[in-house]
Protein backbone atom coordinates (compact mmCIF):
# COMPACT_ATOMS: atom_id res chain seq x y z
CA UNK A 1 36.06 -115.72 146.69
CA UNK A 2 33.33 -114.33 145.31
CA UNK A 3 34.54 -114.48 141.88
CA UNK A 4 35.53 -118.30 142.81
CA UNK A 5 32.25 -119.32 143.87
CA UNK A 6 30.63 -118.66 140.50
CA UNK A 7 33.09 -119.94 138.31
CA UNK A 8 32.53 -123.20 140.33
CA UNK A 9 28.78 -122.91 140.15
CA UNK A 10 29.43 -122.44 136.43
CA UNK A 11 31.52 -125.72 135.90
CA UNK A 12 28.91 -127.42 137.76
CA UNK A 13 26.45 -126.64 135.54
CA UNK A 14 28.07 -127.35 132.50
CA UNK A 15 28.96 -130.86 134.11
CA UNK A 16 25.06 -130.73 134.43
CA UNK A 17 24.19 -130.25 130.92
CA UNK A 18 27.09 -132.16 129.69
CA UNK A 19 25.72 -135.06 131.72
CA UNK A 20 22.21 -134.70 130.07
CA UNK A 21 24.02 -134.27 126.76
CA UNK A 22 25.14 -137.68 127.34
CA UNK A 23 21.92 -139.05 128.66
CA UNK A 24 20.44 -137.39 125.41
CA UNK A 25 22.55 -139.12 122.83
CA UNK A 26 23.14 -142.65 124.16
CA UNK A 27 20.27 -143.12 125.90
CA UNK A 28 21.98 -144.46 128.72
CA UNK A 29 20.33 -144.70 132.61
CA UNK A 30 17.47 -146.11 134.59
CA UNK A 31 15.10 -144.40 136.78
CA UNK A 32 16.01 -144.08 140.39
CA UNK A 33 12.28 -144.16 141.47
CA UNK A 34 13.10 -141.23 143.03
CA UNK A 35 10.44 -139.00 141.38
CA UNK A 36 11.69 -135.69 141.06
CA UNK A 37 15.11 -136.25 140.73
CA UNK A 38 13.51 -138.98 137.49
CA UNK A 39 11.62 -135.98 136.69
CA UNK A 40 13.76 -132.94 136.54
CA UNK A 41 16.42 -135.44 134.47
CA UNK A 42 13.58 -135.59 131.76
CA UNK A 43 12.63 -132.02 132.18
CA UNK A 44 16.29 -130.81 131.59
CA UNK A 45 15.87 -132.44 128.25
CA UNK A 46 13.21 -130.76 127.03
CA UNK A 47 14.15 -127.35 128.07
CA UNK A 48 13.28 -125.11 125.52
CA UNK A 49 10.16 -127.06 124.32
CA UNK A 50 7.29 -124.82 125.32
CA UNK A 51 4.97 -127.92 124.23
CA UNK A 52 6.66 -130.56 126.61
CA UNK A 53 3.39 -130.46 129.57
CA UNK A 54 3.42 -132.41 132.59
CA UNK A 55 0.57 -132.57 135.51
CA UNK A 56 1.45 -133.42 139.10
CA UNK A 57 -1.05 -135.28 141.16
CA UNK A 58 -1.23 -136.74 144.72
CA UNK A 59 -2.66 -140.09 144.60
CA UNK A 60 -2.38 -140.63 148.61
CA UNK A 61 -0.56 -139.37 151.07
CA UNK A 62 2.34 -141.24 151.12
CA UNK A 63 2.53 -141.49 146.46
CA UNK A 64 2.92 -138.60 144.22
CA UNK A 65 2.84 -139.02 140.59
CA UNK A 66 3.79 -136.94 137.65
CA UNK A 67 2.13 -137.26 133.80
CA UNK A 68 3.87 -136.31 131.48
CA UNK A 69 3.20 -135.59 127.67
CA UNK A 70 3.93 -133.37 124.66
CA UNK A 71 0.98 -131.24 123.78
CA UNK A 72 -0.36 -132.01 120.29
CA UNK A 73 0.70 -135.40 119.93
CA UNK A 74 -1.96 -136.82 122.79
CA UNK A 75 -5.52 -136.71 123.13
CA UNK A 76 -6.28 -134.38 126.44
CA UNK A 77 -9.46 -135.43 126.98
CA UNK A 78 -9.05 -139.35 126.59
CA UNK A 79 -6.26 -138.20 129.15
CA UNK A 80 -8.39 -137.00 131.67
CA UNK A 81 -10.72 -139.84 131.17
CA UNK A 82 -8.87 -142.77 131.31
CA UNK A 83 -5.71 -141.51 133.44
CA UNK A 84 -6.12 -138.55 136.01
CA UNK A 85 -9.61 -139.09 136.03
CA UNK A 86 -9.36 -143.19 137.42
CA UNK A 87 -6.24 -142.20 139.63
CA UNK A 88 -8.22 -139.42 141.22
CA UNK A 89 -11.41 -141.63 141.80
CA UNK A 90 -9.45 -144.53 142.96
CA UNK A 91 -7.56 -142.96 145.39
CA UNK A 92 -9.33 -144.39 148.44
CA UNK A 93 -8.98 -148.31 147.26
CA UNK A 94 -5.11 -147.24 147.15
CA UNK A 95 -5.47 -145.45 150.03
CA UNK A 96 -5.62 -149.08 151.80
CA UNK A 97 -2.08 -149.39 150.91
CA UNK A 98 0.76 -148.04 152.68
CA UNK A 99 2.46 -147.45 149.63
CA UNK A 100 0.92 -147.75 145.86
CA UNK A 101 2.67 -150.04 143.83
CA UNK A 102 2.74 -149.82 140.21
CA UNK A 103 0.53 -153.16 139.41
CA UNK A 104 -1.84 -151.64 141.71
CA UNK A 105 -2.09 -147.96 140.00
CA UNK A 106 -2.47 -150.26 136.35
CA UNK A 107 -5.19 -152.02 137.38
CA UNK A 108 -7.15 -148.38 138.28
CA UNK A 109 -6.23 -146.92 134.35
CA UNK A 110 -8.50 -148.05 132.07
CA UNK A 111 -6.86 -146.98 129.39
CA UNK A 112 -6.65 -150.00 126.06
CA UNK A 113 -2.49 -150.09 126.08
CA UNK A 114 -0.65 -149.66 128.74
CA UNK A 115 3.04 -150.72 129.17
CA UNK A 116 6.31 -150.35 131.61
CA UNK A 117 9.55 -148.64 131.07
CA UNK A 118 12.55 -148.55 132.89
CA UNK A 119 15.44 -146.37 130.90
CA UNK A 120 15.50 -142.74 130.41
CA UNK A 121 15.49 -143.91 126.40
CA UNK A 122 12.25 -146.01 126.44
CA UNK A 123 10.45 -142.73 128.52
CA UNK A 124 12.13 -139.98 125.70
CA UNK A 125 11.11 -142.22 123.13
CA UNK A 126 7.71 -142.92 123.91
CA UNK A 127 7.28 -139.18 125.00
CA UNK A 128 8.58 -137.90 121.40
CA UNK A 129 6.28 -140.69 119.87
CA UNK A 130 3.41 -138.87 121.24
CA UNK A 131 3.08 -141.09 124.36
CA UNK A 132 1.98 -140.28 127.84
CA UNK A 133 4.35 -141.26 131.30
CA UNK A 134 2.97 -141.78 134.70
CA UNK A 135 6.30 -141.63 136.86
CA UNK A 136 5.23 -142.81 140.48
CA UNK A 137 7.44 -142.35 143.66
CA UNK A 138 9.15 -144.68 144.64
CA UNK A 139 8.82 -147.09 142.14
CA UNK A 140 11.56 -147.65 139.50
CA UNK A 141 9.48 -147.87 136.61
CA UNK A 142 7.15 -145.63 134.63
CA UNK A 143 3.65 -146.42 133.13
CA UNK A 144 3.64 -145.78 129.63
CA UNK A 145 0.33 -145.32 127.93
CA UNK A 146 -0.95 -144.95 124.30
CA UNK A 147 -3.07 -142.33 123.97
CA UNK A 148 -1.83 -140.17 120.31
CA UNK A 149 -3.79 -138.24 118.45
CA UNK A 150 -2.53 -135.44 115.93
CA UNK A 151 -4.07 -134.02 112.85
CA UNK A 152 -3.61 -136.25 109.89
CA UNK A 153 -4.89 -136.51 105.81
CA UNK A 154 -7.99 -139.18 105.39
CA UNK A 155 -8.09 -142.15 103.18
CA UNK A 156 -8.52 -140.72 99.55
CA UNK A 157 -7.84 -141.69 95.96
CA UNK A 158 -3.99 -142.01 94.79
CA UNK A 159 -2.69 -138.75 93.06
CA UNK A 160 0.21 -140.30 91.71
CA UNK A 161 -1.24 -143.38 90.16
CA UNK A 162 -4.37 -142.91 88.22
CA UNK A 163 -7.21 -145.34 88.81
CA UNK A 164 -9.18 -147.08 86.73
CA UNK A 165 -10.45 -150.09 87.88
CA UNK A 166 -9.71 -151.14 91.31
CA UNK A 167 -9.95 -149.80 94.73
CA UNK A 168 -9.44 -145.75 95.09
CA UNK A 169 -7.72 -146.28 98.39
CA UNK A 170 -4.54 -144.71 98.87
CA UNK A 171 -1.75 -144.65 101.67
CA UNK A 172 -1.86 -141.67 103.99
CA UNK A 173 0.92 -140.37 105.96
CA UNK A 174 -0.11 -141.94 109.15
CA UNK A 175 2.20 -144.98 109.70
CA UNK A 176 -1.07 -147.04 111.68
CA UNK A 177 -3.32 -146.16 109.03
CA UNK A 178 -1.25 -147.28 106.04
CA UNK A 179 -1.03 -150.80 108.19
CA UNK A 180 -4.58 -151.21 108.45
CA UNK A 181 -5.17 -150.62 104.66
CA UNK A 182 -2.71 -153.70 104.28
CA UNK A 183 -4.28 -155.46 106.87
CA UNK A 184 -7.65 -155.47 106.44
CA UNK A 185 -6.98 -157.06 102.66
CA UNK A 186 -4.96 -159.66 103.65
CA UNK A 187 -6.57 -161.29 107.08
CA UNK A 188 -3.97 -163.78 107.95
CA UNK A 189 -1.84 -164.77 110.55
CA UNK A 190 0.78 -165.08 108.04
CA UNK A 191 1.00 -161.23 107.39
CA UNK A 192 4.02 -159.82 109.73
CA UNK A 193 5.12 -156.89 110.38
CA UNK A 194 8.12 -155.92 112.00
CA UNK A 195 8.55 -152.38 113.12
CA UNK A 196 12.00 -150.16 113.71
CA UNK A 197 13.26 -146.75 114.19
CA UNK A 198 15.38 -145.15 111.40
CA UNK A 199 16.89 -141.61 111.59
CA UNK A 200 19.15 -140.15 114.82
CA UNK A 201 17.28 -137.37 115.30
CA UNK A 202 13.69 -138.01 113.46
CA UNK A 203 13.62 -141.29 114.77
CA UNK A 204 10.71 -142.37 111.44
CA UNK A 205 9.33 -145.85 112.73
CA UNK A 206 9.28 -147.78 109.96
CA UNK A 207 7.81 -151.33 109.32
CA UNK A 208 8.31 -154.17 106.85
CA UNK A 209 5.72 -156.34 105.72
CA UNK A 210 6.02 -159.70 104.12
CA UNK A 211 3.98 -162.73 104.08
CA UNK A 212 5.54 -165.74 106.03
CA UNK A 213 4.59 -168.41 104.34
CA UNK A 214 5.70 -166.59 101.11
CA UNK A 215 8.36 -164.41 100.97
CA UNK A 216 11.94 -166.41 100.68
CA UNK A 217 13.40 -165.43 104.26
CA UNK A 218 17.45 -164.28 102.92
CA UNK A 219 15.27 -161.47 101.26
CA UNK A 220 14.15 -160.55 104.27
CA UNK A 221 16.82 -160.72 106.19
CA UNK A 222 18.50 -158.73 103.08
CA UNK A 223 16.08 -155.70 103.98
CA UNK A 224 16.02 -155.84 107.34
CA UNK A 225 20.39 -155.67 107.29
CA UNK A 226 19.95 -153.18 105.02
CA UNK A 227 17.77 -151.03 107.23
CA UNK A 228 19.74 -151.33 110.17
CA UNK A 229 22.72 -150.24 108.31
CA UNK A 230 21.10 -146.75 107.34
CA UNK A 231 22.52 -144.15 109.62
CA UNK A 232 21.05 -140.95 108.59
CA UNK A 233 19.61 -137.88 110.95
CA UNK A 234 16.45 -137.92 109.44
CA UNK A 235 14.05 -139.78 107.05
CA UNK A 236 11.64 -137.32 105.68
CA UNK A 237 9.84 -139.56 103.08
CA UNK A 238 10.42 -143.25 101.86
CA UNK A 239 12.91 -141.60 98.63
CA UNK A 240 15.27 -141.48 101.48
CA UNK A 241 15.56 -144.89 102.01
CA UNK A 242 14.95 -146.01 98.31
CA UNK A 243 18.05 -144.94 97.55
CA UNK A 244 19.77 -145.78 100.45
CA UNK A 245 19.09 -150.07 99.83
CA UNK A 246 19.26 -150.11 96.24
CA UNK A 247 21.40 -152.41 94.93
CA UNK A 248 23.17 -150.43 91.91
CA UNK A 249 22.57 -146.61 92.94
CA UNK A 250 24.44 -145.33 90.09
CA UNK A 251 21.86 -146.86 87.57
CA UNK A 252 19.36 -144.50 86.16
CA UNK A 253 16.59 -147.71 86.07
CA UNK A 254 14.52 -147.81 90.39
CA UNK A 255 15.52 -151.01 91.91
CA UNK A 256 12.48 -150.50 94.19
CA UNK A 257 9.15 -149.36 93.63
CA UNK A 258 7.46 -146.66 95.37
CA UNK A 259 3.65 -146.79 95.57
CA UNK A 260 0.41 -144.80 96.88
CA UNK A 261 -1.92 -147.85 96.44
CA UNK A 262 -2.22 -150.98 98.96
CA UNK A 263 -3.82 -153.43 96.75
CA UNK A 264 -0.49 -152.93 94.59
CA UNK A 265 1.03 -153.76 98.01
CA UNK A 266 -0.83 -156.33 98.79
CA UNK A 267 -0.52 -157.95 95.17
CA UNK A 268 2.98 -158.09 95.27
CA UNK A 269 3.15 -159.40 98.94
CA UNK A 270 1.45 -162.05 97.25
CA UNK A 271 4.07 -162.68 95.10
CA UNK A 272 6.37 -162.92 97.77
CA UNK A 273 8.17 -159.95 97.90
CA UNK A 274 8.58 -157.40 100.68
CA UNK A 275 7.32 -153.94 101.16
CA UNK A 276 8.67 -151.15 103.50
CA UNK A 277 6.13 -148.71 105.12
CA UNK A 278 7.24 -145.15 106.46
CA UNK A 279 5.95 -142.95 108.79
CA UNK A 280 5.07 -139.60 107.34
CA UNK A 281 5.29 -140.83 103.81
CA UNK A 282 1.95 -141.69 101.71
CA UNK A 283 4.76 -144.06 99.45
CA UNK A 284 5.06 -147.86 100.59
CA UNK A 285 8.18 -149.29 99.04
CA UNK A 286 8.53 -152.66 97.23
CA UNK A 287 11.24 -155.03 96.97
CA UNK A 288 12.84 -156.69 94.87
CA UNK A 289 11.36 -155.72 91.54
CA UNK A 290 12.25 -156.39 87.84
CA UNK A 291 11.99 -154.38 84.87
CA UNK A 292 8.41 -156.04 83.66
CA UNK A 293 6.86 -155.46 87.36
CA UNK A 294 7.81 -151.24 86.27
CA UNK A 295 5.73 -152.02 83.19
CA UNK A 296 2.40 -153.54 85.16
CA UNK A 297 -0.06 -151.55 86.42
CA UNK A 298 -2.76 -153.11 89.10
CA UNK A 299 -5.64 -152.04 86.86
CA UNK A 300 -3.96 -155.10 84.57
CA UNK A 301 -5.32 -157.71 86.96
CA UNK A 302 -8.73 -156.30 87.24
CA UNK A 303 -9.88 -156.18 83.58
CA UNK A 304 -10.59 -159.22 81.39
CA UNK A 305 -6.95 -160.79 79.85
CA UNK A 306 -7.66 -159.87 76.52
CA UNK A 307 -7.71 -156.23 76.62
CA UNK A 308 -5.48 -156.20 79.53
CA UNK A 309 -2.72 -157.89 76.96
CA UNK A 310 -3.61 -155.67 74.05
CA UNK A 311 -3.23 -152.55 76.24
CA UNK A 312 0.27 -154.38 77.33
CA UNK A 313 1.61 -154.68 73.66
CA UNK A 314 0.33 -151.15 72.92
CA UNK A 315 2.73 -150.22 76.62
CA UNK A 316 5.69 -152.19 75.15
CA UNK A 317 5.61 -150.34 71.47
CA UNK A 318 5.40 -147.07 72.61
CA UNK A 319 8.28 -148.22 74.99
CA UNK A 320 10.57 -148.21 71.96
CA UNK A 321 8.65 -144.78 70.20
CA UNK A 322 9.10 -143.26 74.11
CA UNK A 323 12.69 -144.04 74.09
CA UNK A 324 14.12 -144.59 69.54
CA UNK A 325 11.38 -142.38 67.95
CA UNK A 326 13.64 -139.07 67.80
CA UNK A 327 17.11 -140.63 67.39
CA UNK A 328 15.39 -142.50 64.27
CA UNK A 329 14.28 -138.89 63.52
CA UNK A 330 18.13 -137.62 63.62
CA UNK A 331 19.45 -140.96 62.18
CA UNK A 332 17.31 -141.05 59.19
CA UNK A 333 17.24 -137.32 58.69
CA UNK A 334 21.27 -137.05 58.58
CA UNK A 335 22.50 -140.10 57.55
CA UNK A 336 20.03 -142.54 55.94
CA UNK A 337 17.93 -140.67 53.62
CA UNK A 338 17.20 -143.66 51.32
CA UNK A 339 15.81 -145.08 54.41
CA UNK A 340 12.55 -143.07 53.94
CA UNK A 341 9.75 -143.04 50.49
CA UNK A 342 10.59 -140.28 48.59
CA UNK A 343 7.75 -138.77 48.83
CA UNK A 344 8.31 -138.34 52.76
CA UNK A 345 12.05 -137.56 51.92
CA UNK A 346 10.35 -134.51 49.78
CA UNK A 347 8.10 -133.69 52.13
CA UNK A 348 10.75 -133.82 55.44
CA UNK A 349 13.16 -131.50 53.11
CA UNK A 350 10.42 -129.21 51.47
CA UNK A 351 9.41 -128.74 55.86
CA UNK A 352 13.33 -128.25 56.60
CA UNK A 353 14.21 -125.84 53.98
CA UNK A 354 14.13 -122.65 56.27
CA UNK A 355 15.25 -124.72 59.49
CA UNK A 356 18.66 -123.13 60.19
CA UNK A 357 20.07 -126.46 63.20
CA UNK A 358 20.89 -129.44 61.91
CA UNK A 359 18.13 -131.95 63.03
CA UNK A 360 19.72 -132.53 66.07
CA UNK A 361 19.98 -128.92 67.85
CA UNK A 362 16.37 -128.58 66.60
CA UNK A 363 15.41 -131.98 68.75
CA UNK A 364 17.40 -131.02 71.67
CA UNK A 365 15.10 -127.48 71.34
CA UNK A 366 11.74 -129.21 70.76
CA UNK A 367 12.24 -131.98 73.76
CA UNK A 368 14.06 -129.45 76.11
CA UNK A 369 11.35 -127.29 75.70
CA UNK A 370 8.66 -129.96 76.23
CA UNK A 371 10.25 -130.92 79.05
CA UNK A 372 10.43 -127.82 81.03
CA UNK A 373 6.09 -127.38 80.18
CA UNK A 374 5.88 -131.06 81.82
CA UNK A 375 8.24 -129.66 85.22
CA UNK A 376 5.67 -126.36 84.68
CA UNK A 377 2.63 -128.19 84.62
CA UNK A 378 3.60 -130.17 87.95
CA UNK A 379 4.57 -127.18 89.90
CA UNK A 380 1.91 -125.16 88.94
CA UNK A 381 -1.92 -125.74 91.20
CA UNK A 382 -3.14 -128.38 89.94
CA UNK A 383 -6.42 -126.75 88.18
CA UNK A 384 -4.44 -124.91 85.72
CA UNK A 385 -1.02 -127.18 85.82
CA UNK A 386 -2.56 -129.61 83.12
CA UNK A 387 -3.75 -126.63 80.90
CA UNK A 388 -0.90 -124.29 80.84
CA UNK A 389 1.50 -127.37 79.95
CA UNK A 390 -1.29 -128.56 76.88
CA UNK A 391 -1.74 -124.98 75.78
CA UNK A 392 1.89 -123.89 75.44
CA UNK A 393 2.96 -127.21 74.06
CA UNK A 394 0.12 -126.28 71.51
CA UNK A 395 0.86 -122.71 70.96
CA UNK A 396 5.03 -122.94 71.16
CA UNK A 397 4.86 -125.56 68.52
CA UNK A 398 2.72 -123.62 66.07
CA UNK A 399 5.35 -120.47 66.69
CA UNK A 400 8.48 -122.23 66.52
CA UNK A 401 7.15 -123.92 62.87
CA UNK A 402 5.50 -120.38 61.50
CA UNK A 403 8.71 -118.62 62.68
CA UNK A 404 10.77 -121.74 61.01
CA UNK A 405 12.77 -123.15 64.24
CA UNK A 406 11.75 -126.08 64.07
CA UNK A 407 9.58 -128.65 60.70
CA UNK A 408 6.27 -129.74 60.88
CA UNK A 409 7.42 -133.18 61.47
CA UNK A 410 9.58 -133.02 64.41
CA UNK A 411 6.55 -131.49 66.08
CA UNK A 412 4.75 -134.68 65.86
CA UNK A 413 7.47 -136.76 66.33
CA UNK A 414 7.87 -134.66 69.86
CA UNK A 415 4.41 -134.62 70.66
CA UNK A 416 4.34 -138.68 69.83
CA UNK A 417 7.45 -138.99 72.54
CA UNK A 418 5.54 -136.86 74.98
CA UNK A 419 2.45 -138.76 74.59
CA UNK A 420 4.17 -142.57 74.52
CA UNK A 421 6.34 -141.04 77.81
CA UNK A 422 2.87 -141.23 79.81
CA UNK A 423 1.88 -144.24 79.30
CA UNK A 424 3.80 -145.98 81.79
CA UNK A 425 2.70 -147.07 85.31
CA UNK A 426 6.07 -145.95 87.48
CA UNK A 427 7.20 -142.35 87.48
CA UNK A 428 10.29 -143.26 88.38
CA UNK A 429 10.64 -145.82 85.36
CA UNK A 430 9.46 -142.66 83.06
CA UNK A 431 12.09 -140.80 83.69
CA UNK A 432 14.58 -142.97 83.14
CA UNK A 433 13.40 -143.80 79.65
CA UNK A 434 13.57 -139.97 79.21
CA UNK A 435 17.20 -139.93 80.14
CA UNK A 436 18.07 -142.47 78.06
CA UNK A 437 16.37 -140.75 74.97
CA UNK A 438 18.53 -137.93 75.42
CA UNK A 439 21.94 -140.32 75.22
CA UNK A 440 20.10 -141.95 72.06
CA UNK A 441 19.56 -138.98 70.83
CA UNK A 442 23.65 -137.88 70.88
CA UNK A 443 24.50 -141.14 69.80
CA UNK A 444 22.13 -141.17 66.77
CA UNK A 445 23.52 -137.46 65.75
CA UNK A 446 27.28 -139.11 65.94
CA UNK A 447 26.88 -142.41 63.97
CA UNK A 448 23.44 -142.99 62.88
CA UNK A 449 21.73 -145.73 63.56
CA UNK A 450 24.81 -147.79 64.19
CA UNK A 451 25.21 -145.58 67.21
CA UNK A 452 21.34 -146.32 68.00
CA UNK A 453 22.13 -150.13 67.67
CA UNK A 454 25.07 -149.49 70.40
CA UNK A 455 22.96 -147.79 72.89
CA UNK A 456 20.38 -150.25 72.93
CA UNK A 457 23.21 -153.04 73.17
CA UNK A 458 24.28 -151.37 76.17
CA UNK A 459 20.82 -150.72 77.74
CA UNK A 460 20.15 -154.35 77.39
CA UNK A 461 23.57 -155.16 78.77
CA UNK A 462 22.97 -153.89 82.01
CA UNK A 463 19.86 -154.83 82.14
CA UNK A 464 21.28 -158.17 82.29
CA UNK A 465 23.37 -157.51 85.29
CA UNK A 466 21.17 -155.81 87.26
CA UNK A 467 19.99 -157.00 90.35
CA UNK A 468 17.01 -155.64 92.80
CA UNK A 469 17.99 -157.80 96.21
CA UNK A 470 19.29 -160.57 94.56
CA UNK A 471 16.66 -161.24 91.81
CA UNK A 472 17.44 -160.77 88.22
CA UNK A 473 16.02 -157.71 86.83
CA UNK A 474 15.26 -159.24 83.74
CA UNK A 475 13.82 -162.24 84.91
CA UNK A 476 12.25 -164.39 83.88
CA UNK A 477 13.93 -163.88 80.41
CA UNK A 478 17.06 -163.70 81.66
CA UNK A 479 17.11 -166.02 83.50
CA UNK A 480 14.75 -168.08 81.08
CA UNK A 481 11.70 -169.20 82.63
CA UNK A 482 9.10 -170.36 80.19
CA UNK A 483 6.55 -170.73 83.28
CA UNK A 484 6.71 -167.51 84.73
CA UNK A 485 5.91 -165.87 81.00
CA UNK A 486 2.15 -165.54 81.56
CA UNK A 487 2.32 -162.50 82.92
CA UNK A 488 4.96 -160.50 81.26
CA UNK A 489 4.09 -159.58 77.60
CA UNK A 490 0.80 -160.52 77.98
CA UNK A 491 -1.47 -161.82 81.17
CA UNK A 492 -2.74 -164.90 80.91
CA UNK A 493 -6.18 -165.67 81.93
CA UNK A 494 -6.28 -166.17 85.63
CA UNK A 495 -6.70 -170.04 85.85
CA UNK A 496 -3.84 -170.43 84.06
CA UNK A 497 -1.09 -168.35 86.46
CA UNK A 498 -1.33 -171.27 88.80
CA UNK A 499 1.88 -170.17 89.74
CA UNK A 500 3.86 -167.38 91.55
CA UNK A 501 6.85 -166.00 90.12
CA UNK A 502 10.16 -168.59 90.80
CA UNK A 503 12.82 -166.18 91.90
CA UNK A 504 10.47 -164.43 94.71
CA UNK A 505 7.58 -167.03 95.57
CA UNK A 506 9.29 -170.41 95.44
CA UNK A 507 8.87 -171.83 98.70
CA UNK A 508 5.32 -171.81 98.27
CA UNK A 509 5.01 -171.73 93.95
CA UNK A 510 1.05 -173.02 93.82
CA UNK A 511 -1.49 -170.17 94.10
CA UNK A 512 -4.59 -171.64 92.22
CA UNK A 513 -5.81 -174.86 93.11
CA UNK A 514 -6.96 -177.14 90.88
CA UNK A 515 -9.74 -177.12 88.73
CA UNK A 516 -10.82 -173.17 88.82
CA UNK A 517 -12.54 -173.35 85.59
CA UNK A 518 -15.32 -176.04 85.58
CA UNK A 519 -16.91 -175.01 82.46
């Protein structure tokens, strides 16, 4: 009997936990507003969290309540302040009452937001998003009250992207904080946000922010599916969901662009396109996006239009060098000689003589090697990460020509690659030129510069039938749109983009009135 007895006190508890398990995962049930049978339900599910807290306190004698919190995520003191501290205080006006209700206990908190639950699910969540419940007795619902505070990184200057001219305020972790940024540039009613929760088990709130007398609204409802459809058990950082909404994911060029500054936020939200904040990620996202956006850089909109196109031109060129420079190198090395003057041809061959690769095992060498001191100079702290990469660049090139591994003149054309492979705005754009140079580079050591020729073909081939949400990735050249070519190759002085971009801003095209230059 004996024996009986606990194997049925065993089942029962299982049956306990398995009902909890349940509770847990579909977030199915209401309170009872019976307050510690409410309470131990939520208790169960944090067993094993040493940080879950609750306080118990007797408001009258006829209405117990119970706080409840996780410790780290709330302010204690602002707790005691503007919740145990008012209940505590007010207990004689509620004394009056028979029994407290919970309009009556609301009115006592003076706490800034304070809101009512009714589900298990909305109490978990709010509890795990560093919220604080006040379950009452005998009252079905629970106050739910806003009162986080956790340790969190303070507005400073973008690492990622350098700047120049412009604001040096970058996106921190902190969710509310990246909002504000946003919102205090653009003070409209027409901002929105909309907030949701991504991740089964992380739960990331994430938000999307578009301007609503802007932004075409099937975009938006193109991101917002999209984000819905993401089922995932956690989103550590915003990469997650890049690549989870991209349109071709296979495709070495970003279909979304992920940023650490909000004025490039807010000057694409401008534009009408759509960006995608994530809790616990310094990166805002931005959709759609073409392949001249990736070649743009804020600080272009700042400066005066004639430098600002120079330094554009200068970007585009060393596009090509970043990308052609060392399959010319093995073209015209191994196929086309008469390509070159002689007196470079004498020169390249004099440097060559004691090479013993062809040219293109000694470029595969030269930008393997340059590659790993870039991934070096990353990893390493950042007061020496810049120096070690510069200094063995500098010292493994002068070794590898003395000891004759490599010529002279792949070291520059290397070092020329390397140099033209910084100059673009997007990281993520960077390295997908540098994947391509290594396919050019193959296809150059097969067939010369009638393999180079095919590779760009290619490139430019799907480039064409890319999209990023719909929108062209080439546009506005392919589509042609001769408007929407001020700010591509060049930027036009500001009073003459009167004009957003067509395939994002048309609903609302004008963004210059008329007559901004008087004189």
């Amino acid at each position: 009997m004996r024996f009986l007895r606990m194997i049925k006190k065993i089942m029962s508890s299982d049956q306990k936990q398995n009902k909890y398990h349940s509770l847990d995962q579909k977030g199915m049930g209401v309170l009872t507003g019976t307050l510690y049978e409410d309470f131990n339900q939520i208790k169960q599910l944090f067993t094993g969290a040493e940080d879950f807290a609750y306080r118990e306190l007797q408001i009258n004698s006829t209405c117990f309540a119970i706080i409840l919190f996780l410790d780290g995520l709330v302010d204690i003191e602002r707790i005691e302040l503007h919740v145990i501290d008012p209940l505590v205080r007010q207990a004689e006006k509620l004394l009056q009452k028979s029994k407290a209700e919970i309009n009556h206990i609301k009115a006592v908190l003076s706490s800034a937001q304070i809101s009512e639950g009714d589900t298990f699910e909305q109490i978990i969540d709010q509890i795990l998003s560093g919220g604080t419940v006040v379950l009452i007795n005998g009252c079905p619902k629970a106050l739910i009250i806003s009162e986080q505070s956790w340790e969190q990184r303070s507005v400073e200057e973008p690492l990622t992207e350098a700047v120049v001219l412009g604001p040096r305020e970058g996106f921190t972790e902190n969710i509310r904080t990246n909002v504000s940024l946003i919102r205090r540039r653009l003070k409209t009613t027409k901002l929105k946000f909309e907030f949701m929760k991504i991740g089964n088990l992380s739960q990331t709130e994430v938000a999307i922010t578009y301007l609503d007398n802007i932004a075409e609204f099937s975009i938006v409802d193109e991101v917002r599916s999209r984000l819905k459809q993401i089922n995932i058990d956690a989103i550590e950082d915003s990469g997650y969901i890049l690549e989870l909404i991209e349109d071709h994911p296979y495709s070495v060029f970003p279909q979304v662009v992920q940023t650490e500054r909000p004025d490039r936020v807010v000057g694409n939200l401008l534009e009408g396109r759509i960006g995608i904040i994530v809790d616990n990620s310094p990166f805002a996202l931005i959709v759609p996006v073409t392949f001249f956006q990736m070649m743009n850089s804020p600080e272009d909109y700042y400066g005066r239009f004639i430098m600002t196109s120079f330094i554009r031109f200068i970007r585009y060129l060393f596009l090509l060098i970043a990308l052609l420079f060392p399959a010319i190198y093995i073209a015209v090395t191994t196929f086309h000689h008469e390509l070159m003057p002689t007196n470079l041809i004498f020169s390249v061959a004099a440097s060559r003589e004691k090479v013993p690769f062809p040219a293109v095992i000694e470029v595969l060498l030269m930008e393997i090697t340059f590659e790993a001191l870039r991934e070096a100079g990353l990893r390493l702290p950042r007061p020496i990460g810049s120096t070690v990469s510069i200094v063995g660049a500098l010292v493994i090139g002068q070794a590898a020509v003395e000891a004759g591994i490599v010529s002279a003149p792949l070291v520059i054309v290397v070092s020329t690659t390397g140099i033209a492979s910084f100059m673009f705005p997007n990281y993520a754009f960077t390295g997908a030129i540098r994947l391509l140079r290594f396919i050019m580079m193959f296809l150059a050591a097969n067939l010369g510069f009638y393999g180079i020729l095919l590779g760009v073909f290619f490139i430019v081939a799907h480039l064409v039938q890319l999209r990023s949400f719909g929108v062209p990735y080439l546009a506005p050249l392919a589509p042609f749109n001769f408007n929407n070519l001020k700010d591509i190759l060049i930027r036009a002085p500001w009073w003459k983009m009167n004009e957003r971009p067509e395939q994002t801003g048309k609903r609302n095209l004008k963004r210059l009135g008329p007559r901004n230059r008087k004189y």
